[in-house]
C-alpha atoms as a PDB file:
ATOM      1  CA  UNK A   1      30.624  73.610 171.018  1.00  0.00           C
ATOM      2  CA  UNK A   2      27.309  74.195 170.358  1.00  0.00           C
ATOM      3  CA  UNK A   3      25.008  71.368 168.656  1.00  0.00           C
ATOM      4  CA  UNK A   4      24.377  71.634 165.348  1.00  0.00           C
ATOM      5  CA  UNK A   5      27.927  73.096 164.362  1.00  0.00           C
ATOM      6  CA  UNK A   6      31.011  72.467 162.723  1.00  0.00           C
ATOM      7  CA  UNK A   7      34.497  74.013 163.106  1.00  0.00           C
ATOM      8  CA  UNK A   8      36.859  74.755 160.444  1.00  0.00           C
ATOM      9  CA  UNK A   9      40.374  73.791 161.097  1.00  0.00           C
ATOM     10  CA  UNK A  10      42.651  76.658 161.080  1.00  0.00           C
ATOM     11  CA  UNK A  11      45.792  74.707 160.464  1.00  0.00           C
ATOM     12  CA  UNK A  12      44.389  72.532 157.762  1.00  0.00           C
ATOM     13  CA  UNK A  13      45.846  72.060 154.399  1.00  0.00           C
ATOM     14  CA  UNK A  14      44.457  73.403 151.244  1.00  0.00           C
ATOM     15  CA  UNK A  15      41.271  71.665 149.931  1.00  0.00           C
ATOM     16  CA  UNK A  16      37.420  72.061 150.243  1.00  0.00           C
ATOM     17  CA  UNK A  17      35.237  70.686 153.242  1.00  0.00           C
ATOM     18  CA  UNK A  18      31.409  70.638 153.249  1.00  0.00           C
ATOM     19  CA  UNK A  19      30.306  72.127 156.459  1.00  0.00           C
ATOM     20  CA  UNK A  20      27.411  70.797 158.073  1.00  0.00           C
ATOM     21  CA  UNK A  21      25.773  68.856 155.306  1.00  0.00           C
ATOM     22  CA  UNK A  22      22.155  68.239 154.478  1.00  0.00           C
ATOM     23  CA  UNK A  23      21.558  70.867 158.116  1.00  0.00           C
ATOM     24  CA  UNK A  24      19.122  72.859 155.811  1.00  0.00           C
ATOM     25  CA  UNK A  25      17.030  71.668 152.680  1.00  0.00           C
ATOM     26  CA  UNK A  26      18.147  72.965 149.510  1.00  0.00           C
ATOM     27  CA  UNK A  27      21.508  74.762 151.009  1.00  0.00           C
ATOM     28  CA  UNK A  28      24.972  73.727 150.986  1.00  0.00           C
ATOM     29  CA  UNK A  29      27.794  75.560 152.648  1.00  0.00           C
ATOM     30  CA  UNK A  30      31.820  74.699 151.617  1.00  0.00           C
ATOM     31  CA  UNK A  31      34.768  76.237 152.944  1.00  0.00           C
ATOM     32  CA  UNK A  32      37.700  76.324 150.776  1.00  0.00           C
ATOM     33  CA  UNK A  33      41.288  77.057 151.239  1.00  0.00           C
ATOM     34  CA  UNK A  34      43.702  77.910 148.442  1.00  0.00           C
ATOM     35  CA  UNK A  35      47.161  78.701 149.028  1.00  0.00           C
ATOM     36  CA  UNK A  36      48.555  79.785 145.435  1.00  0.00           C
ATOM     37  CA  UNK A  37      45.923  77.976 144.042  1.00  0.00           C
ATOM     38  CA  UNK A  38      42.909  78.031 141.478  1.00  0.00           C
ATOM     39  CA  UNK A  39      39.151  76.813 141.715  1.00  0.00           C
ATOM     40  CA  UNK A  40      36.427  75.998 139.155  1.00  0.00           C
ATOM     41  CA  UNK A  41      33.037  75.944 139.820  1.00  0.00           C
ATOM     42  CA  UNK A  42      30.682  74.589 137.680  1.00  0.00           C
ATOM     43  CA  UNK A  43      27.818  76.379 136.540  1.00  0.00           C
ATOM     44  CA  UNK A  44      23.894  76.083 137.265  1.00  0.00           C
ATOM     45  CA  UNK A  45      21.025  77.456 136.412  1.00  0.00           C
ATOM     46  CA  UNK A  46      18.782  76.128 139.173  1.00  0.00           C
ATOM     47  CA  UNK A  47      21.173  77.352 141.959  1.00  0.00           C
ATOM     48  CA  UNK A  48      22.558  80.283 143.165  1.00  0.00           C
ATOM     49  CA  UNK A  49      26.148  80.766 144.178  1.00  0.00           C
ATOM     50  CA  UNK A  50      27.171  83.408 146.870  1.00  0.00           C
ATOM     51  CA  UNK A  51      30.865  83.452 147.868  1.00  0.00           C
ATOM     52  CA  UNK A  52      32.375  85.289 150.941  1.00  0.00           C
ATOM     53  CA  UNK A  53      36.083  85.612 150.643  1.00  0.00           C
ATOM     54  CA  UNK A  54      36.992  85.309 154.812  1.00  0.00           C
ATOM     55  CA  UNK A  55      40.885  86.448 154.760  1.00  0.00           C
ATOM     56  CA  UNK A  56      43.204  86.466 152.121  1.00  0.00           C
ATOM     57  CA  UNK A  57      43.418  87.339 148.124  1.00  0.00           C
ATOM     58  CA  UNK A  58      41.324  86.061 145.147  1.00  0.00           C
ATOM     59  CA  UNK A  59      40.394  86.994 141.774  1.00  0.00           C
ATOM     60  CA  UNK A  60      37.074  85.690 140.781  1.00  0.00           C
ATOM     61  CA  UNK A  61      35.969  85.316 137.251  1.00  0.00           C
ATOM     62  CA  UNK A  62      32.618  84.603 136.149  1.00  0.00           C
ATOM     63  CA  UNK A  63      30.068  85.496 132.725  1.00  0.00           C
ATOM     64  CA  UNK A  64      33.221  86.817 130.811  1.00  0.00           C
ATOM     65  CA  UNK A  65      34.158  89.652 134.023  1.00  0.00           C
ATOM     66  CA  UNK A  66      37.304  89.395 136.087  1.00  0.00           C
ATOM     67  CA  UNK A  67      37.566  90.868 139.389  1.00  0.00           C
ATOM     68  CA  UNK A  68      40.551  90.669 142.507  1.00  0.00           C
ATOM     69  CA  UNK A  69      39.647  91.193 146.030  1.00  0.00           C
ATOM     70  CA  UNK A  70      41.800  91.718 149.054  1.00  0.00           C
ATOM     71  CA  UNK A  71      39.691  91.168 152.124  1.00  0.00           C
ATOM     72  CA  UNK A  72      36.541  90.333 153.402  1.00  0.00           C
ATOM     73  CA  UNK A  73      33.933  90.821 150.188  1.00  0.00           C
ATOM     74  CA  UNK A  74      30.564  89.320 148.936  1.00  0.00           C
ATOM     75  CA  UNK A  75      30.479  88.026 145.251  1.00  0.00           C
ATOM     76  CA  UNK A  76      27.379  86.417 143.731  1.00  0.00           C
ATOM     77  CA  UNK A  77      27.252  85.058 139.955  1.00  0.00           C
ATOM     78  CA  UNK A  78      24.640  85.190 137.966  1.00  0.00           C
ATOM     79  CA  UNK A  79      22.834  81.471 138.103  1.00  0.00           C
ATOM     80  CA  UNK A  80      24.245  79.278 135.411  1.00  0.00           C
ATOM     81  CA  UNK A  81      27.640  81.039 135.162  1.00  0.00           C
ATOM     82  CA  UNK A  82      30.674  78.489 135.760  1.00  0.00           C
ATOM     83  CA  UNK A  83      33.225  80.904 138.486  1.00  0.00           C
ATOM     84  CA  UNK A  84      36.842  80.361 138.441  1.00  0.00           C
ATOM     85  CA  UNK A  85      38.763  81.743 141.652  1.00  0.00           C
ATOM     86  CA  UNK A  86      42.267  82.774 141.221  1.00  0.00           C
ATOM     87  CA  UNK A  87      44.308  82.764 144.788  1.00  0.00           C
ATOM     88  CA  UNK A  88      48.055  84.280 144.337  1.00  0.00           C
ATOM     89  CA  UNK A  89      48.171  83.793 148.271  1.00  0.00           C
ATOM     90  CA  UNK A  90      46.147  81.844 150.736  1.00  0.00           C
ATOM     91  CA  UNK A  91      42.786  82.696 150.629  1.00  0.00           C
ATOM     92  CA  UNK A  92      39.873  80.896 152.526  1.00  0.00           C
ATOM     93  CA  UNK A  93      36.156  81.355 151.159  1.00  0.00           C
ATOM     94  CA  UNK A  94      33.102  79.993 152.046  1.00  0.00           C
ATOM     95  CA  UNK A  95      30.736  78.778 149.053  1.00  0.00           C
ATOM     96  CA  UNK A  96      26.836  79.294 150.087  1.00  0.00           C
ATOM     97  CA  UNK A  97      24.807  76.822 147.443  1.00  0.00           C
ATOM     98  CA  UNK A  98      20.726  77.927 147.418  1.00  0.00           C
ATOM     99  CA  UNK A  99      19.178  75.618 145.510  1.00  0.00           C
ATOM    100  CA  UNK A 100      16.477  77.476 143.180  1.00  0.00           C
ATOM    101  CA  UNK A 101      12.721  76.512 141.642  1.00  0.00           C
ATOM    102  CA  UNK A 102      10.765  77.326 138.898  1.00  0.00           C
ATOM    103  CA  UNK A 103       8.826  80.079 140.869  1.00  0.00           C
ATOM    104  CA  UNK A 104      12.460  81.535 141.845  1.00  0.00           C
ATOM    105  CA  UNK A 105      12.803  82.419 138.791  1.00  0.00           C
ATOM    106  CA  UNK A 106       9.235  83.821 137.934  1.00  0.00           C
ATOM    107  CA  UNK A 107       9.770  86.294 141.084  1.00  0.00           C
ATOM    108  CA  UNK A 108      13.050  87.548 140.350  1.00  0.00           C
ATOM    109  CA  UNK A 109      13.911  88.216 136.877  1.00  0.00           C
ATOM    110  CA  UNK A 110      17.849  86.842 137.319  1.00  0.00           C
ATOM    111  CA  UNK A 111      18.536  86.757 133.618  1.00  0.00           C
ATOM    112  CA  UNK A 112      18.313  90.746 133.695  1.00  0.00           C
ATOM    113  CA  UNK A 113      20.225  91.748 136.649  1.00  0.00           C
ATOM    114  CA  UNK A 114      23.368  93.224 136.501  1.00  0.00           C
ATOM    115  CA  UNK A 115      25.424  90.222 137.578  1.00  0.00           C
ATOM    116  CA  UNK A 116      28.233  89.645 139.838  1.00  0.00           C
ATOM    117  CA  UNK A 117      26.981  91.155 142.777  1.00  0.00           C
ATOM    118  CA  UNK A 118      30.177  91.913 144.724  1.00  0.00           C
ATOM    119  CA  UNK A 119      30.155  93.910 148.209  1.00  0.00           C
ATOM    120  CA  UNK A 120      32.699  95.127 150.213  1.00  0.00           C
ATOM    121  CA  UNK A 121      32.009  94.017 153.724  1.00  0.00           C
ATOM    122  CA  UNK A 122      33.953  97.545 155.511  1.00  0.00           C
ATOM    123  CA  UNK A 123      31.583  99.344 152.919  1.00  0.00           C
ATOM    124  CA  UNK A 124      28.024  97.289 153.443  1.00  0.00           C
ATOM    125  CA  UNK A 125      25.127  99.366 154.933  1.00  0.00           C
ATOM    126  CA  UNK A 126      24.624  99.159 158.459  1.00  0.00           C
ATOM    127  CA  UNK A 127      20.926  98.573 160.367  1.00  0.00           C
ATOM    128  CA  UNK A 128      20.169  98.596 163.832  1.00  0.00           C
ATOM    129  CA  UNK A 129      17.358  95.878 165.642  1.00  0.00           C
ATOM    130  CA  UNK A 130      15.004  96.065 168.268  1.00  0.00           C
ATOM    131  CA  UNK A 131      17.225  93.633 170.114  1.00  0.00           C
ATOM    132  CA  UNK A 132      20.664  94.317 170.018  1.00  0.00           C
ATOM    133  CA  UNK A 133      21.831  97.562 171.734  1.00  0.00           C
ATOM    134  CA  UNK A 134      23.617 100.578 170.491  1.00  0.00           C
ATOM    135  CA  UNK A 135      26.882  99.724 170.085  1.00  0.00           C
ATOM    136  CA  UNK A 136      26.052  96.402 167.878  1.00  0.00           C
ATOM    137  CA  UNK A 137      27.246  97.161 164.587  1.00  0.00           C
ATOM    138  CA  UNK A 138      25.328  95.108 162.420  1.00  0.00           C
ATOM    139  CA  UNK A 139      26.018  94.936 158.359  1.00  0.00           C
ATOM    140  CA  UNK A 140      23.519  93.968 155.001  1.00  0.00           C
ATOM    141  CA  UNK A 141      25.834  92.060 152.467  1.00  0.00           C
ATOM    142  CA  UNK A 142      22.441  90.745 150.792  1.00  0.00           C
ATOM    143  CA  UNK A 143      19.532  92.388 151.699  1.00  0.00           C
ATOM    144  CA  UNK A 144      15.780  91.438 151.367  1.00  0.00           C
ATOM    145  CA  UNK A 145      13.710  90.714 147.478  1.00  0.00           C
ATOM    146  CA  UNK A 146      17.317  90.884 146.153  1.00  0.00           C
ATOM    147  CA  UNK A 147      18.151  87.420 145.510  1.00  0.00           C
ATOM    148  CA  UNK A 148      15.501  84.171 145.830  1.00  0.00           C
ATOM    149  CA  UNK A 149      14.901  83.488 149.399  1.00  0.00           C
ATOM    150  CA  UNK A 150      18.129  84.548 150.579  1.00  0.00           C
ATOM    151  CA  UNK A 151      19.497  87.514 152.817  1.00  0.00           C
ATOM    152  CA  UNK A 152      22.834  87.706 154.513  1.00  0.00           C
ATOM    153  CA  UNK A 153      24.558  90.315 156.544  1.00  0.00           C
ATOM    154  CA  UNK A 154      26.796  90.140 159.788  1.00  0.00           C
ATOM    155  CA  UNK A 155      27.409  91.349 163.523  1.00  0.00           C
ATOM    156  CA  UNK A 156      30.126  92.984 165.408  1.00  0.00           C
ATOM    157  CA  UNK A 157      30.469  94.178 168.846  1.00  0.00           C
ATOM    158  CA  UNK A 158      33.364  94.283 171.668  1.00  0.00           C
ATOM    159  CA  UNK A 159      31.876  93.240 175.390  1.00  0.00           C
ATOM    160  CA  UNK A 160      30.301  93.551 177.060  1.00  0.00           C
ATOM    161  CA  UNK A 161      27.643  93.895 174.707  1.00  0.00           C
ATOM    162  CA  UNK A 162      24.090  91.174 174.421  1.00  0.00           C
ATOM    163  CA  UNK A 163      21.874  90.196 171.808  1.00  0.00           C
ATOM    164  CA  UNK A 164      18.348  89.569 173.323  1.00  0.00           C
ATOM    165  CA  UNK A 165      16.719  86.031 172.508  1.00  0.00           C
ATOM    166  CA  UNK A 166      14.459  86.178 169.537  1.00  0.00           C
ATOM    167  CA  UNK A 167      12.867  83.928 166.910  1.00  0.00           C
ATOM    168  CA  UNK A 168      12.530  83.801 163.197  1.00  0.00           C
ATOM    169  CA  UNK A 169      10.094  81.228 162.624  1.00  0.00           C
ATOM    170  CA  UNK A 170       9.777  81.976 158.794  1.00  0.00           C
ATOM    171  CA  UNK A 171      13.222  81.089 158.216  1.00  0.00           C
ATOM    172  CA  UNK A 172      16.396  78.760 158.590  1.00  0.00           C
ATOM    173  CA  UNK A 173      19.476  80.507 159.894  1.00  0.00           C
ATOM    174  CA  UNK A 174      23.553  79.722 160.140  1.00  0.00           C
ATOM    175  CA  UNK A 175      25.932  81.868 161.816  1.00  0.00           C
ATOM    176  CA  UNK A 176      29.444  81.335 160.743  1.00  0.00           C
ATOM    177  CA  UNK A 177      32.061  82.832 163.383  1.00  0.00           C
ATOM    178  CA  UNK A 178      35.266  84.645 161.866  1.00  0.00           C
ATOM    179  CA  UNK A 179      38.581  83.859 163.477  1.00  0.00           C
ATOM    180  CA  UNK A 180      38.305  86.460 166.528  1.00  0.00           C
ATOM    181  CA  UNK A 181      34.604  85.535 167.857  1.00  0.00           C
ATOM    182  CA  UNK A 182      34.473  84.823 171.070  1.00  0.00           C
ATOM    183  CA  UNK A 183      31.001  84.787 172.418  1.00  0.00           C
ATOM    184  CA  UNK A 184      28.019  82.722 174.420  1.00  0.00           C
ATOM    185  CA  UNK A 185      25.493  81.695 172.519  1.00  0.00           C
ATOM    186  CA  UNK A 186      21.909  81.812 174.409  1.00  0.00           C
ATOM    187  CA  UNK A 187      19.476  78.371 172.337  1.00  0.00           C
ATOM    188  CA  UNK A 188      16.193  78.047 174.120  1.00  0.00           C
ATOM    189  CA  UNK A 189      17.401  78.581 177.467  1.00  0.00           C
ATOM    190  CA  UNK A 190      20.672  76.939 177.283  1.00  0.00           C
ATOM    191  CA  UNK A 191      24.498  78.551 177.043  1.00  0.00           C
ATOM    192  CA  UNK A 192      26.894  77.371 174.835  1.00  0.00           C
ATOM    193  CA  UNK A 193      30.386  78.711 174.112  1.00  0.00           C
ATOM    194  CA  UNK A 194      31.186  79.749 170.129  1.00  0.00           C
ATOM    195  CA  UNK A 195      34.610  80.686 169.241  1.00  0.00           C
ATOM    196  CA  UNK A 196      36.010  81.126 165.647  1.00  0.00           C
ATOM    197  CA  UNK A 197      35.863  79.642 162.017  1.00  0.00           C
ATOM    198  CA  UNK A 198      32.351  77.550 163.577  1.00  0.00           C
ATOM    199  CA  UNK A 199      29.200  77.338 161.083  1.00  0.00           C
ATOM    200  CA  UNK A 200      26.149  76.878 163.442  1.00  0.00           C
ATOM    201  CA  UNK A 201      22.437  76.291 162.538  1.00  0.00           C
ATOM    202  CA  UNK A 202      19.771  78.340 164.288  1.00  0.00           C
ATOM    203  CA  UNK A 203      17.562  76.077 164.781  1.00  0.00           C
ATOM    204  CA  UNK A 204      13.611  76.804 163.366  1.00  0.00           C
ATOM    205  CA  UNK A 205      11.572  78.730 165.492  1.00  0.00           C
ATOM    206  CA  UNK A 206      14.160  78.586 168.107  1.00  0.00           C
ATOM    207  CA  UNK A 207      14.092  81.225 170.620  1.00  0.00           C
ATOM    208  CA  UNK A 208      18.654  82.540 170.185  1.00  0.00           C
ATOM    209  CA  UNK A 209      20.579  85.703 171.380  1.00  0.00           C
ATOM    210  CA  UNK A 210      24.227  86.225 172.385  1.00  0.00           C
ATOM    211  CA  UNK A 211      26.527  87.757 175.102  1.00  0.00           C
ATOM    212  CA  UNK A 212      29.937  88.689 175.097  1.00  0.00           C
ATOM    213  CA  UNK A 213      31.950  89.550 177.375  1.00  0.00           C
ATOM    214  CA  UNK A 214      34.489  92.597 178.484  1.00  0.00           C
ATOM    215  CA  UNK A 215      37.335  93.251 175.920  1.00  0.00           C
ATOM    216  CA  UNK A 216      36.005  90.084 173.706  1.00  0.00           C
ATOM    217  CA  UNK A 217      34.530  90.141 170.505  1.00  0.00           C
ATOM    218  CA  UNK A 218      31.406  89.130 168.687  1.00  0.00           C
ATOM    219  CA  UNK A 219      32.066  88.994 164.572  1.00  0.00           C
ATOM    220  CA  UNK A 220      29.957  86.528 162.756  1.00  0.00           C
ATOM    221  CA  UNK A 221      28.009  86.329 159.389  1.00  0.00           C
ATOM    222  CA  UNK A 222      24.117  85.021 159.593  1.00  0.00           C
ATOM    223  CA  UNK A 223      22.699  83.240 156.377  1.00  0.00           C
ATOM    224  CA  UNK A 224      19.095  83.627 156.267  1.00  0.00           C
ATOM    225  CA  UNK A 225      17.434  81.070 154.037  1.00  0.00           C
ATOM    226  CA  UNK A 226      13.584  80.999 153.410  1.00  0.00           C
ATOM    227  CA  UNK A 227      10.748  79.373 152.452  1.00  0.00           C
ATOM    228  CA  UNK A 228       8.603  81.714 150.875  1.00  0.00           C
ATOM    229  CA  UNK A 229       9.531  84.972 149.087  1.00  0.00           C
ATOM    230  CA  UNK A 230       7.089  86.952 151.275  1.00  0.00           C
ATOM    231  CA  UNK A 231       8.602  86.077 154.406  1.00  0.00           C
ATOM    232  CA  UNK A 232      11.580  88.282 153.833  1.00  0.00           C
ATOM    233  CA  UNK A 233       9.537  91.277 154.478  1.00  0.00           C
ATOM    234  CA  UNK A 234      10.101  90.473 158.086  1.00  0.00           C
ATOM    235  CA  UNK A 235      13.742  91.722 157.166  1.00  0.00           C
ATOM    236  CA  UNK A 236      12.597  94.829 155.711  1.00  0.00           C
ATOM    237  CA  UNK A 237      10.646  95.530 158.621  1.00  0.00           C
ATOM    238  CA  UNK A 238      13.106  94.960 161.514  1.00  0.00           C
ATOM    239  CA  UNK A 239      16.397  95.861 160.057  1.00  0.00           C
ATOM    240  CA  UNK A 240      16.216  99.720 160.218  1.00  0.00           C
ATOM    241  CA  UNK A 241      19.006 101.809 158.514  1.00  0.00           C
ATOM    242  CA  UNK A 242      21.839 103.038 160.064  1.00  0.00           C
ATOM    243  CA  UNK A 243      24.320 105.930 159.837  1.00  0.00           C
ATOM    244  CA  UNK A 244      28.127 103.751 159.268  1.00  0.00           C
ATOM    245  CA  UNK A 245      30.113 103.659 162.098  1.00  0.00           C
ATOM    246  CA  UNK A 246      33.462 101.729 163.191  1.00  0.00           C
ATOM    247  CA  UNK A 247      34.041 100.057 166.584  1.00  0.00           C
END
């Protein structure tokens, strides 16, 4: 495995597990399993709440608004809204915590969006980088100046397929690996295996790409996380839209 990474255990009993804590400052990633089971999570102003529902079935309630999801989906509450997640099945989720400041909330006016922001991951919009080749399919769950400092999306490919080694040096960056990844990761010259239900940090400024190889698969989210609300423009600029396509 990878440094800087933490597996989930795919056998493990219900519960919730902080994944790699204090990796990045200000962000806090949990991975919770219910199996016929409910969650409450307390609300905060200062910090924004993004939750991926992974495999299973959930409702998720939050600011008065219920909603049930089967499948992989994106749901963010609105900052200070307590969420309470329903599970008639097992479900697993992972909770992304983005601790907010003052100016957060002078350069996005969160109190007048139209909160939750929920996107299904078959249906997100697709972009295409300078780095990965054709037949990447890569997908915007959150995408730039939407939410403070924060973009997420995911990749997808069947080998052999290869992500050229890049950068980001205005950002922090975790990958977390669904259940059929099966790939090389490529860290400033060194190779290290990454199979499924991993969260790995990127680390800053650190020169990353990926292979995979024939008949394997590639399927993981990224979590970008930056400092300054400028830098996501970099996003903007690279990630070029996409007709949708399917493997």
């Amino acid at each position: 495995m990878p440094p800087n990474a933490h597996a989930v255990a795919g056998s493990a009993a219900p519960g919730s597990q902080v994944l790699l804590p204090n990796e990045i400052a200000g962000a806090r990633v949990i991975h919770h399993r219910l199996d016929n089971g409910t969650l409450t999570l307390e609300g905060d102003r200062m910090a924004l709440v993004v939750l991926f529902l992974v495999s299973g079935a959930a409702s998720i309630r939050s600011g008065g608004a219920s909603h049930a999801f089967s499948g992989k989906t994106c749901y963010v509450a609105r900052p200070g809204d307590a969420i309470a997640i329903e599970a008639p099945v097992r479900a697993d989720i992972i909770e992304i915590d983005w601790t907010l400041t003052a100016q957060d909330h002078e350069k996005v006016d969160l109190a007048s969006m139209d909160f939750p922001l929920v996107q299904d991951y078959a249906a997100s919009p697709q972009y295409r980088d300078y780095f990965k080749s054709e037949k990447t399919i890569s997908r915007t769950l959150v995408g730039p100046h939407v939410l403070p400092r924060f973009c997420m999306g995911s990749v997808e490919s069947i080998g052999p397929d290869r992500i050229e080694p890049h950068a980001h040096p205005m950002l922090d960056q975790l990958f977390f690996s669904f259940a059929e990844n099966d790939i090389t990761l490529l860290i400033d010259g060194e190779r290290h295996p990454l199979g499924g239900d991993t969260l790995l940090h990127i680390p800053l400024g650190s020169d990353h790409g990926v292979e995979v190889e024939a008949g394997r698969r590639m399927h993981y989210l990224w979590l970008d996380f930056f400092q300054r609300h400028e830098d996501m423009d970099y996003i903007a600029q690279v990630h070029k839209d996409v007709p949708s396509r399917r493997l």
